[in-house]
PDB file of N, CA and C in Angstrom:
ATOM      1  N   UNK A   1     -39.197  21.315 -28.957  1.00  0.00           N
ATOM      2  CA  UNK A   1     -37.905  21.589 -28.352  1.00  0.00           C
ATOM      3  C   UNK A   1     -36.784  21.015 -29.211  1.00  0.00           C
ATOM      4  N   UNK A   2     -37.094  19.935 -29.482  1.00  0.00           N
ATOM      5  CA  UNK A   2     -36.414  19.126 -30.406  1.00  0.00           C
ATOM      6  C   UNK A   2     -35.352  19.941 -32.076  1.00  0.00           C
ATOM      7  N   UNK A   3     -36.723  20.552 -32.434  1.00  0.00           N
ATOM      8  CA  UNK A   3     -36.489  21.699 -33.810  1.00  0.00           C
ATOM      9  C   UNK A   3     -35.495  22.739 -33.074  1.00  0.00           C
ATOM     10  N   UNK A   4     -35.996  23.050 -32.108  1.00  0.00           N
ATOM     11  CA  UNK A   4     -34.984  24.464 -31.545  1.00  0.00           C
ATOM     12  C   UNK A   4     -33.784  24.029 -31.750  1.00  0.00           C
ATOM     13  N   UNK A   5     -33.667  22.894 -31.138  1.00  0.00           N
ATOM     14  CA  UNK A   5     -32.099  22.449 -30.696  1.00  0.00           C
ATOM     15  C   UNK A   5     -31.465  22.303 -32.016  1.00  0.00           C
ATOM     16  N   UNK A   6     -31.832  21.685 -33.148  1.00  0.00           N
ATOM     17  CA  UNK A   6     -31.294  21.881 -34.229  1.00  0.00           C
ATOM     18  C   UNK A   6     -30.645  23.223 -35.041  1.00  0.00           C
ATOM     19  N   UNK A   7     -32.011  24.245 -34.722  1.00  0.00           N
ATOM     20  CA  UNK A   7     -32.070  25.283 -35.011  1.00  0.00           C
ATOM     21  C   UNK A   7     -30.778  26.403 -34.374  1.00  0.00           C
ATOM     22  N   UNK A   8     -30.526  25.790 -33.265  1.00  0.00           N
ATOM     23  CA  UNK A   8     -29.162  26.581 -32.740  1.00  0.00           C
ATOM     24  C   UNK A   8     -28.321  26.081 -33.250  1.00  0.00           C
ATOM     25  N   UNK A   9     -27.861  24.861 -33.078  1.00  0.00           N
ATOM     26  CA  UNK A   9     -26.690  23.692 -33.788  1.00  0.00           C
ATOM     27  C   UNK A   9     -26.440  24.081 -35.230  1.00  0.00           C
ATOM     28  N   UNK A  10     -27.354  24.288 -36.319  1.00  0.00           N
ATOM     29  CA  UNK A  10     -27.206  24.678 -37.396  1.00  0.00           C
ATOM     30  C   UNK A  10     -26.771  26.537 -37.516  1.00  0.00           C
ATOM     31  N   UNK A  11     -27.271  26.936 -36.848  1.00  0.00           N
ATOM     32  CA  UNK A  11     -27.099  28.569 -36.916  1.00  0.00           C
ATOM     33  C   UNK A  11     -25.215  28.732 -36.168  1.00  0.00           C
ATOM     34  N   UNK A  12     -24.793  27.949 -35.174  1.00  0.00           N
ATOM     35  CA  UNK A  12     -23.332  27.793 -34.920  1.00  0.00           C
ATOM     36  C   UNK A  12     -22.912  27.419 -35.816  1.00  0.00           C
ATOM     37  N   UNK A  13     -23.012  26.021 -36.516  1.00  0.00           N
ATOM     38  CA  UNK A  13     -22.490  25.801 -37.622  1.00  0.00           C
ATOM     39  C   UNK A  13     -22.323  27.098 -38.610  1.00  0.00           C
ATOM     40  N   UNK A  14     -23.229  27.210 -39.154  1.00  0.00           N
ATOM     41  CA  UNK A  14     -23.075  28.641 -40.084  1.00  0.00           C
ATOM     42  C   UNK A  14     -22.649  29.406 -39.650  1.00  0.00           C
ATOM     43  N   UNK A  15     -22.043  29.681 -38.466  1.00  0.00           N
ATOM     44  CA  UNK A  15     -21.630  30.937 -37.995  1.00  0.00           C
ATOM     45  C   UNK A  15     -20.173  30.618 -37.832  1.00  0.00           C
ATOM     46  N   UNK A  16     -19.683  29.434 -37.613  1.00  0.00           N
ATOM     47  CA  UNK A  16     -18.626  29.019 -37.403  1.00  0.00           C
ATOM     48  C   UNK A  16     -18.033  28.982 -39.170  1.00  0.00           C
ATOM     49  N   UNK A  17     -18.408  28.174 -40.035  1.00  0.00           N
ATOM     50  CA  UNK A  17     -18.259  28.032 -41.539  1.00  0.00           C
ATOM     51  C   UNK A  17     -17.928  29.687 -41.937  1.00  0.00           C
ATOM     52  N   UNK A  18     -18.884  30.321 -41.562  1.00  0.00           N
ATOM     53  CA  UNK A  18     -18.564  31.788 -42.063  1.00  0.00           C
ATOM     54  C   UNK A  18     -17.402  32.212 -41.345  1.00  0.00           C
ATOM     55  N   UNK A  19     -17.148  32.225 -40.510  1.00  0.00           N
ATOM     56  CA  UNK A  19     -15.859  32.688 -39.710  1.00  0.00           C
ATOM     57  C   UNK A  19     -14.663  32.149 -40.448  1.00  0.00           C
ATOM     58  N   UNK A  20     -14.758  31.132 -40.767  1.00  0.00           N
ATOM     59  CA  UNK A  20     -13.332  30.213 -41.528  1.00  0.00           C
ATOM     60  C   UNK A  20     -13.455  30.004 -42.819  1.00  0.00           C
ATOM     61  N   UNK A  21     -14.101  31.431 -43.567  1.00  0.00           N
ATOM     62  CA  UNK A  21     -13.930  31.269 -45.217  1.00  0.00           C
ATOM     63  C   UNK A  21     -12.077  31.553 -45.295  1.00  0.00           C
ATOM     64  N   UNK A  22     -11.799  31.130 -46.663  1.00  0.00           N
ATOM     65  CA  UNK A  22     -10.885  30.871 -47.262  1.00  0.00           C
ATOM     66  C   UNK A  22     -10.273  32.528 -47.785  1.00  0.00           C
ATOM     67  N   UNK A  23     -10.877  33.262 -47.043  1.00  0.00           N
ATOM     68  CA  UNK A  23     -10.479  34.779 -47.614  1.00  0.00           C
ATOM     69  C   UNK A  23      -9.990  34.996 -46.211  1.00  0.00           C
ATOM     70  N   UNK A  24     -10.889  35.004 -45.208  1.00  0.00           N
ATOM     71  CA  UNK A  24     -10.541  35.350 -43.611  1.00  0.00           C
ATOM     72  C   UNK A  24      -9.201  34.577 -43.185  1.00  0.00           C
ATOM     73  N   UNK A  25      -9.845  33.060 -43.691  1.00  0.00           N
ATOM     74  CA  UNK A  25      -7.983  32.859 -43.100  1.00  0.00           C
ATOM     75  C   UNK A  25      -7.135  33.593 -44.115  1.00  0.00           C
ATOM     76  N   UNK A  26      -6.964  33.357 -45.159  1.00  0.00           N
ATOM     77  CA  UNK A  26      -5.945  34.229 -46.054  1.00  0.00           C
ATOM     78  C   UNK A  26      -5.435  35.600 -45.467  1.00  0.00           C
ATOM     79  N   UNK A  27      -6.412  36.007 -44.948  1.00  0.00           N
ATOM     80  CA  UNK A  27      -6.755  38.054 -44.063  1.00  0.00           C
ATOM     81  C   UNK A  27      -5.489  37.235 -42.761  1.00  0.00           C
ATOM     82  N   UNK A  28      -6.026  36.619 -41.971  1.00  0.00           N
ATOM     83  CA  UNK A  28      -5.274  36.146 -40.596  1.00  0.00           C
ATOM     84  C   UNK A  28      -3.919  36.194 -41.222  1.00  0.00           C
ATOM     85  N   UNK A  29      -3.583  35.160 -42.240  1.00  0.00           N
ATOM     86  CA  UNK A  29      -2.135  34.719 -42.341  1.00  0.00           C
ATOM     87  C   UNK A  29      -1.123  36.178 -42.485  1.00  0.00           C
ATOM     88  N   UNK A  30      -1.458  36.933 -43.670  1.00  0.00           N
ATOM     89  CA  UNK A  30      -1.700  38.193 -43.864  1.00  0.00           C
ATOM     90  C   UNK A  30      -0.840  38.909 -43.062  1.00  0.00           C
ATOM     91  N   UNK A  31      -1.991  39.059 -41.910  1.00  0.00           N
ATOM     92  CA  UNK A  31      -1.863  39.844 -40.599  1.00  0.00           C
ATOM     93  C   UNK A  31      -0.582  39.483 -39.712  1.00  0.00           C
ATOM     94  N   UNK A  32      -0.745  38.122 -39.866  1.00  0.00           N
ATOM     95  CA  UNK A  32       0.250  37.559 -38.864  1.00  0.00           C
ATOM     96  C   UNK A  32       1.347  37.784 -39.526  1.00  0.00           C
ATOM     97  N   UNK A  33       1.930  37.381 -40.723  1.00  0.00           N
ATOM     98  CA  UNK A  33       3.290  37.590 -41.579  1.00  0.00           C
ATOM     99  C   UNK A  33       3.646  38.860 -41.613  1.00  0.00           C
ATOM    100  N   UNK A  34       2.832  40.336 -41.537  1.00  0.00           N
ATOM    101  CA  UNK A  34       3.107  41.453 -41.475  1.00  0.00           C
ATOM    102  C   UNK A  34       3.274  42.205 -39.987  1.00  0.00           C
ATOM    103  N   UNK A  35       2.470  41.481 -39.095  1.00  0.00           N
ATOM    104  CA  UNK A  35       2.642  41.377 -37.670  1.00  0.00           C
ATOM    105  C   UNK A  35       4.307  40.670 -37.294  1.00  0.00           C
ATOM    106  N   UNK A  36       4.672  39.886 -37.582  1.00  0.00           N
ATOM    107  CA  UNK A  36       6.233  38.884 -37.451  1.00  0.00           C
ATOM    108  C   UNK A  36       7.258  40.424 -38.320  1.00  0.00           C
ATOM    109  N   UNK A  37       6.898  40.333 -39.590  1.00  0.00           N
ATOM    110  CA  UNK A  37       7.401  41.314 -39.733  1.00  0.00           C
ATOM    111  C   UNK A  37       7.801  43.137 -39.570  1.00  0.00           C
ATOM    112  N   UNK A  38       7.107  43.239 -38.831  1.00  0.00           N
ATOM    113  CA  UNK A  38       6.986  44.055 -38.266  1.00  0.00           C
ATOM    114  C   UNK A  38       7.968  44.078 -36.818  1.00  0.00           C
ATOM    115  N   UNK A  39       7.613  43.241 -35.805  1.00  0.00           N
ATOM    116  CA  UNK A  39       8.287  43.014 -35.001  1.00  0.00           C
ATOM    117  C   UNK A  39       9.630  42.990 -35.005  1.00  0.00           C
ATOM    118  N   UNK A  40      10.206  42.255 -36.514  1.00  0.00           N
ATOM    119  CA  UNK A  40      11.679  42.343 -36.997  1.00  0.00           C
ATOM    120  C   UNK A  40      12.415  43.297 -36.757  1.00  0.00           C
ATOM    121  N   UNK A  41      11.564  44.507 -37.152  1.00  0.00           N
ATOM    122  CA  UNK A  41      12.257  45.385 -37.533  1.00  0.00           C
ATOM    123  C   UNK A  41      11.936  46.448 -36.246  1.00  0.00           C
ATOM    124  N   UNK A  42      11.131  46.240 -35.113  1.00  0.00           N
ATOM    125  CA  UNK A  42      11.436  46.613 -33.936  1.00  0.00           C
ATOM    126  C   UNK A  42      13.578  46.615 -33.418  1.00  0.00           C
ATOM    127  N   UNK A  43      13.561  48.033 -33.080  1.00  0.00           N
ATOM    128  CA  UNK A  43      15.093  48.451 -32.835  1.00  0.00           C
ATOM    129  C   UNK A  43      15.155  46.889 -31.816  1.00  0.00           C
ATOM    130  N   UNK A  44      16.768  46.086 -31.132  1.00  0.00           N
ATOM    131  CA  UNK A  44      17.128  45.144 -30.711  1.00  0.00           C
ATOM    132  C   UNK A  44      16.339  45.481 -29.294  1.00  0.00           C
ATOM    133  N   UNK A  45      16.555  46.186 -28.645  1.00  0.00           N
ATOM    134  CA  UNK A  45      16.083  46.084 -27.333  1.00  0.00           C
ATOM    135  C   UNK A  45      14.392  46.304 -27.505  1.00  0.00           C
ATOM    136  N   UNK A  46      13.823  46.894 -28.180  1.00  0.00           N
ATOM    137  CA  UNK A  46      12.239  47.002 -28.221  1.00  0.00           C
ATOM    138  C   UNK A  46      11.380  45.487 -28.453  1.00  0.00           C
ATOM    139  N   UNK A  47      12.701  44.935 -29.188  1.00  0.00           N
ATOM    140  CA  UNK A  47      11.853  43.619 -30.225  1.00  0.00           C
ATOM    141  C   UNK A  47      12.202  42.707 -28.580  1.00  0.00           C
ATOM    142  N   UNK A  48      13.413  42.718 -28.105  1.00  0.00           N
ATOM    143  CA  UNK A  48      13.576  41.681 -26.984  1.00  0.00           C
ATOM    144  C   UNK A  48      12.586  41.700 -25.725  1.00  0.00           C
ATOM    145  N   UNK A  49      12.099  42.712 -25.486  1.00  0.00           N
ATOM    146  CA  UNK A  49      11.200  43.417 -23.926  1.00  0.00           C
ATOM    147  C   UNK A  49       9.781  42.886 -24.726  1.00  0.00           C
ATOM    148  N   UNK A  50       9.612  43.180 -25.680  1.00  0.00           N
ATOM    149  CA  UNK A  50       8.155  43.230 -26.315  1.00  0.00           C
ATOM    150  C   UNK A  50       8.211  41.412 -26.590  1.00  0.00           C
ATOM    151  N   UNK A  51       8.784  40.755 -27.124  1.00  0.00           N
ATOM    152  CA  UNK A  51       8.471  39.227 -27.543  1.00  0.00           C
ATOM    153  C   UNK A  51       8.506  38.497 -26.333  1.00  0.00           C
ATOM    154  N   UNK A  52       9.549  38.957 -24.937  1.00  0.00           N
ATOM    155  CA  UNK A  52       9.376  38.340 -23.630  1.00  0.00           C
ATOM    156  C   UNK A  52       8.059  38.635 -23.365  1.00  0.00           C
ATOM    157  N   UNK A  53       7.645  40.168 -22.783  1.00  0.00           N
ATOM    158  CA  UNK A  53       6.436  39.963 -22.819  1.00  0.00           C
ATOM    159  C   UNK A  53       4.881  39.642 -23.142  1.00  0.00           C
ATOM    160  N   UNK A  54       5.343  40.332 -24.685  1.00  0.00           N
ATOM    161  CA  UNK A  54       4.033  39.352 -25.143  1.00  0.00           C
ATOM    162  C   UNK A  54       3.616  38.367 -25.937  1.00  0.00           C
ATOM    163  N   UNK A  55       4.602  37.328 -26.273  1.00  0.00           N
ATOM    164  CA  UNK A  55       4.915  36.567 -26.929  1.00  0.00           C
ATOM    165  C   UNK A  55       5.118  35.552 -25.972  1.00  0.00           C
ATOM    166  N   UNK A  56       6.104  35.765 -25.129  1.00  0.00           N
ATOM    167  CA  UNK A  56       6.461  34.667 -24.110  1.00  0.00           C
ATOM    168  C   UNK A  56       5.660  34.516 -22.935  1.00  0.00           C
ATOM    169  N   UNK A  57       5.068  35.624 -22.322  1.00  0.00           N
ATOM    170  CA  UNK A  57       4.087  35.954 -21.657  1.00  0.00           C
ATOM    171  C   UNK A  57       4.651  36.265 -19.999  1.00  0.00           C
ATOM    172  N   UNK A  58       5.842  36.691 -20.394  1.00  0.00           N
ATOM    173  CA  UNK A  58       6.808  36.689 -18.446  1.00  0.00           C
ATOM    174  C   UNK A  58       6.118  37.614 -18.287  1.00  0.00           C
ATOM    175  N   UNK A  59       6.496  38.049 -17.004  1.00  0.00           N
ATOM    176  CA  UNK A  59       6.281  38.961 -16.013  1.00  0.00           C
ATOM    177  C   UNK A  59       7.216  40.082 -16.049  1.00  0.00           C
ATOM    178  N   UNK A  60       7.091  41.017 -15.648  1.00  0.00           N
ATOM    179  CA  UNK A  60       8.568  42.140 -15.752  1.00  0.00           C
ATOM    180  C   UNK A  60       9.760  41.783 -14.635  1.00  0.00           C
ATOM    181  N   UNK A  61       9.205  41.033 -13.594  1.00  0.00           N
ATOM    182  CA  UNK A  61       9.997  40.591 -12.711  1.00  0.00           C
ATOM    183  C   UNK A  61      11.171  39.611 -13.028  1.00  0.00           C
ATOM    184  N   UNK A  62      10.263  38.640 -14.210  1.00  0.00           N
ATOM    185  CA  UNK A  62      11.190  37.575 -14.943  1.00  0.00           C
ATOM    186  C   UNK A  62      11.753  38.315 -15.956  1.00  0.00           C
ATOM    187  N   UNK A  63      11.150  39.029 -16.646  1.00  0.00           N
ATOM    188  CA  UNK A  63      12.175  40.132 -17.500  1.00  0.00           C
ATOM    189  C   UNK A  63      13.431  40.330 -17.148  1.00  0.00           C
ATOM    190  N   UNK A  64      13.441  40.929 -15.349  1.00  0.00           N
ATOM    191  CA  UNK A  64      14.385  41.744 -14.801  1.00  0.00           C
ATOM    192  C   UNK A  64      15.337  40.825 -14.490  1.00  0.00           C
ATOM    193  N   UNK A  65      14.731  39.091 -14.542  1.00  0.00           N
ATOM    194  CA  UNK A  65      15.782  38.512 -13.669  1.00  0.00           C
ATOM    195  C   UNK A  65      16.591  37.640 -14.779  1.00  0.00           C
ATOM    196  N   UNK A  66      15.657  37.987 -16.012  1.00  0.00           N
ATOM    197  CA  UNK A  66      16.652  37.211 -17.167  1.00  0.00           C
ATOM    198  C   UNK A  66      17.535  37.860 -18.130  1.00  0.00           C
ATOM    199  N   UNK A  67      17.437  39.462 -18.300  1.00  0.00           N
ATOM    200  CA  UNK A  67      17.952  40.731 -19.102  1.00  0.00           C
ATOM    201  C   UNK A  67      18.654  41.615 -17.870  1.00  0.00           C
ATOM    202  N   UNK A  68      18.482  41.505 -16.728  1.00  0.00           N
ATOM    203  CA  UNK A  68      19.337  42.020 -15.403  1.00  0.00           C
ATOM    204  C   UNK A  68      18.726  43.732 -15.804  1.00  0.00           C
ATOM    205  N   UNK A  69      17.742  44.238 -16.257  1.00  0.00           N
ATOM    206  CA  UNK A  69      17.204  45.356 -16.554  1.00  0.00           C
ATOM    207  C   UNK A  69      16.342  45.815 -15.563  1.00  0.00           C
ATOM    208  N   UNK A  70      15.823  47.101 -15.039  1.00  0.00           N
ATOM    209  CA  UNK A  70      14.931  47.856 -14.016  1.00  0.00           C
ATOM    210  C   UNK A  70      13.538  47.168 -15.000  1.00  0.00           C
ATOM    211  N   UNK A  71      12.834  47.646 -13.987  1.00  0.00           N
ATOM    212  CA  UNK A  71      11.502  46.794 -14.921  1.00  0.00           C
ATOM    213  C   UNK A  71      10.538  48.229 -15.121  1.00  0.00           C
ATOM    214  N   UNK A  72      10.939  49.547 -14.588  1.00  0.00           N
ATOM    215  CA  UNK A  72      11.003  50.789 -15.413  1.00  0.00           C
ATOM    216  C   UNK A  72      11.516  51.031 -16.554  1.00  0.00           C
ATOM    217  N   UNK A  73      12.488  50.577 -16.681  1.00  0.00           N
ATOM    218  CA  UNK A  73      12.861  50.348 -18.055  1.00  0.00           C
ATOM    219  C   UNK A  73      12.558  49.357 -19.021  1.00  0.00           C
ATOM    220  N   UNK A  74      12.260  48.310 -18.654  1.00  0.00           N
ATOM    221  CA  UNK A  74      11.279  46.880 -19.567  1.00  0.00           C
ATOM    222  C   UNK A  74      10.403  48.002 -19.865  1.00  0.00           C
ATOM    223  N   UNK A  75       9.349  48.148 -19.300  1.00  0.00           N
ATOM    224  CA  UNK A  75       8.185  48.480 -19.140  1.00  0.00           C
ATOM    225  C   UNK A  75       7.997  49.961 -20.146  1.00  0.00           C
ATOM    226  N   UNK A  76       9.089  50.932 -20.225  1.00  0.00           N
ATOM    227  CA  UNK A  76       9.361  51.842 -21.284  1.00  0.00           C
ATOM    228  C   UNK A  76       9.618  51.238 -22.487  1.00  0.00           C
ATOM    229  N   UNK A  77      10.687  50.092 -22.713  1.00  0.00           N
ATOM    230  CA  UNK A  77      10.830  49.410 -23.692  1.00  0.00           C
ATOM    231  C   UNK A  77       9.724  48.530 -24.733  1.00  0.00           C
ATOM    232  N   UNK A  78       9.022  48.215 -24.150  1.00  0.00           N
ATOM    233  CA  UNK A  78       7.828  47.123 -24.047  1.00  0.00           C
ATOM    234  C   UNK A  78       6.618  48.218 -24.648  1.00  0.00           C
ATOM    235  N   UNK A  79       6.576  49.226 -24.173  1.00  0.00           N
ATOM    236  CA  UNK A  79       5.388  50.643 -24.432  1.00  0.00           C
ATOM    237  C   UNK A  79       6.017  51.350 -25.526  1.00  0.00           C
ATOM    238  N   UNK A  80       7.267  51.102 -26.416  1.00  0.00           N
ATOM    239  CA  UNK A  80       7.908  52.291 -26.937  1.00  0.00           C
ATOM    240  C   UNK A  80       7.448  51.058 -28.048  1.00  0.00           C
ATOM    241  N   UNK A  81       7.912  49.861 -28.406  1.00  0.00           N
ATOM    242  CA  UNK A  81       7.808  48.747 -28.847  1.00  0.00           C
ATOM    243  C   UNK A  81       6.815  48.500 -29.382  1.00  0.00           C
ATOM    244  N   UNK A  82       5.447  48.118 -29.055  1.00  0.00           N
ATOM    245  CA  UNK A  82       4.321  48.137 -28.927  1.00  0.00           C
ATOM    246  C   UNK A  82       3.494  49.500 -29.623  1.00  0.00           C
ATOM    247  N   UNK A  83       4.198  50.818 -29.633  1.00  0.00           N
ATOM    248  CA  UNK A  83       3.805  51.810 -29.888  1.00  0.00           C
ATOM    249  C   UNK A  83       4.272  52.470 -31.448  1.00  0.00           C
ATOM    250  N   UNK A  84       5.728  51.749 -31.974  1.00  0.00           N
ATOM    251  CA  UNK A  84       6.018  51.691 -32.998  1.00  0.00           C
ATOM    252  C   UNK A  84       5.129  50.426 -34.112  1.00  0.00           C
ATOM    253  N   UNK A  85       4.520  49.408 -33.149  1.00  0.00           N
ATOM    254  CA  UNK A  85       3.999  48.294 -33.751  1.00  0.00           C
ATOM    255  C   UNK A  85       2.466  48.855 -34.561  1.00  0.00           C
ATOM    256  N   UNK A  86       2.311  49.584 -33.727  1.00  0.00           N
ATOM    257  CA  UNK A  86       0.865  49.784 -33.697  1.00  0.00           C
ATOM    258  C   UNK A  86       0.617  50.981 -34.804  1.00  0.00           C
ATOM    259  N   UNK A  87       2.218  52.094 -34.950  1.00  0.00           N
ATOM    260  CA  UNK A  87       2.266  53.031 -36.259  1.00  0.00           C
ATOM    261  C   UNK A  87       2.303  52.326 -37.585  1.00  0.00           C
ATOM    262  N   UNK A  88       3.049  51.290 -36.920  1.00  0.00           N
ATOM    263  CA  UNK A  88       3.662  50.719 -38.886  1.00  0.00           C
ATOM    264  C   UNK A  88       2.086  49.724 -39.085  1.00  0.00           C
ATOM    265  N   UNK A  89       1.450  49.090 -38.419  1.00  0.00           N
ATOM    266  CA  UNK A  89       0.207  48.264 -38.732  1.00  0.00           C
ATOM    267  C   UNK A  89      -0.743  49.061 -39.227  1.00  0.00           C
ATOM    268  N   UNK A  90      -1.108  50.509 -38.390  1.00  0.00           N
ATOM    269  CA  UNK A  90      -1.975  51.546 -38.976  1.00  0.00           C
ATOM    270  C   UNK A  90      -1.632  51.902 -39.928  1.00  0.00           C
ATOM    271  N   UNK A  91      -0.527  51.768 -40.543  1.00  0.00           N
ATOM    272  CA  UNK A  91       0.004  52.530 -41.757  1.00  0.00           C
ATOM    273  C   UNK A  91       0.067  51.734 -43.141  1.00  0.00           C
ATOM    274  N   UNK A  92      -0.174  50.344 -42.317  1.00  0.00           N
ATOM    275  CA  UNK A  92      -0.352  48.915 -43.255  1.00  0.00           C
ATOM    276  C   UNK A  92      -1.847  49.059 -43.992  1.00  0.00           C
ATOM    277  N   UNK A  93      -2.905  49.504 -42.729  1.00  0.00           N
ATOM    278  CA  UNK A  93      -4.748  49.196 -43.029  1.00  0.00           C
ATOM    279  C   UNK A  93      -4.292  50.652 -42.836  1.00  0.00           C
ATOM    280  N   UNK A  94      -4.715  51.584 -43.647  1.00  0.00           N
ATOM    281  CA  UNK A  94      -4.972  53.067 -43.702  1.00  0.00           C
ATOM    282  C   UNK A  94      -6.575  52.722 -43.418  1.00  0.00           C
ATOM    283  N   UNK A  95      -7.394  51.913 -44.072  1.00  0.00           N
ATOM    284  CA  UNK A  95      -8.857  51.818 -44.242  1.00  0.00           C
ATOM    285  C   UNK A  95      -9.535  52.145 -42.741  1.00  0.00           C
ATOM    286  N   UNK A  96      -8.842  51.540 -41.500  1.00  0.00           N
ATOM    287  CA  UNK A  96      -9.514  51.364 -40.284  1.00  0.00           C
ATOM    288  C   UNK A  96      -9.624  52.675 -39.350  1.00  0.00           C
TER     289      UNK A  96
END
């Protein structure tokens, strides 16, 4: 029982070590700096609805009660936002 237990402990280890090579984080940072940038350049109201919600993590209710906006309209904003994010990233990795 003893060997097993090692035998898992070492196989996490390696699995964890492989997860955090020095290329993958490099890939993350990457992602994230082109992800930030990206967002930038979300039009003013897309980038504001989209970073409350998913960045800040409110609710549309707190949306509504801090931008004085319908939360039909967050909620278009936030989906239009999100939907331009997701053209310019695909257009970043053609590969996927």
């Amino acid at each position: 029982m003893g060997q097993q237990d090692v035998d898992i402990d070492e196989l996490l280890d390696m699995q964890v070590a492989d997860e955090q090579t020095p290329e993958r984080l490099l890939s993350q940072q990457q992602v994230g700096r082109e992800l930030e940038q990206a967002i930038l350049r979300l039009p003013p109201l897309y980038r504001e609805a989209f970073v409350l919600k998913h960045v800040e993590g409110l609710s549309y209710e707190e949306m509504e009660a801090i931008l004085g906006v319908q939360g039909d309209t967050l909620k278009m904003r936030v989906y239009k936002g999100r939907l331009q994010l997701s053209r310019e990233l695909a257009a970043l990795n053609p590969a996927q």
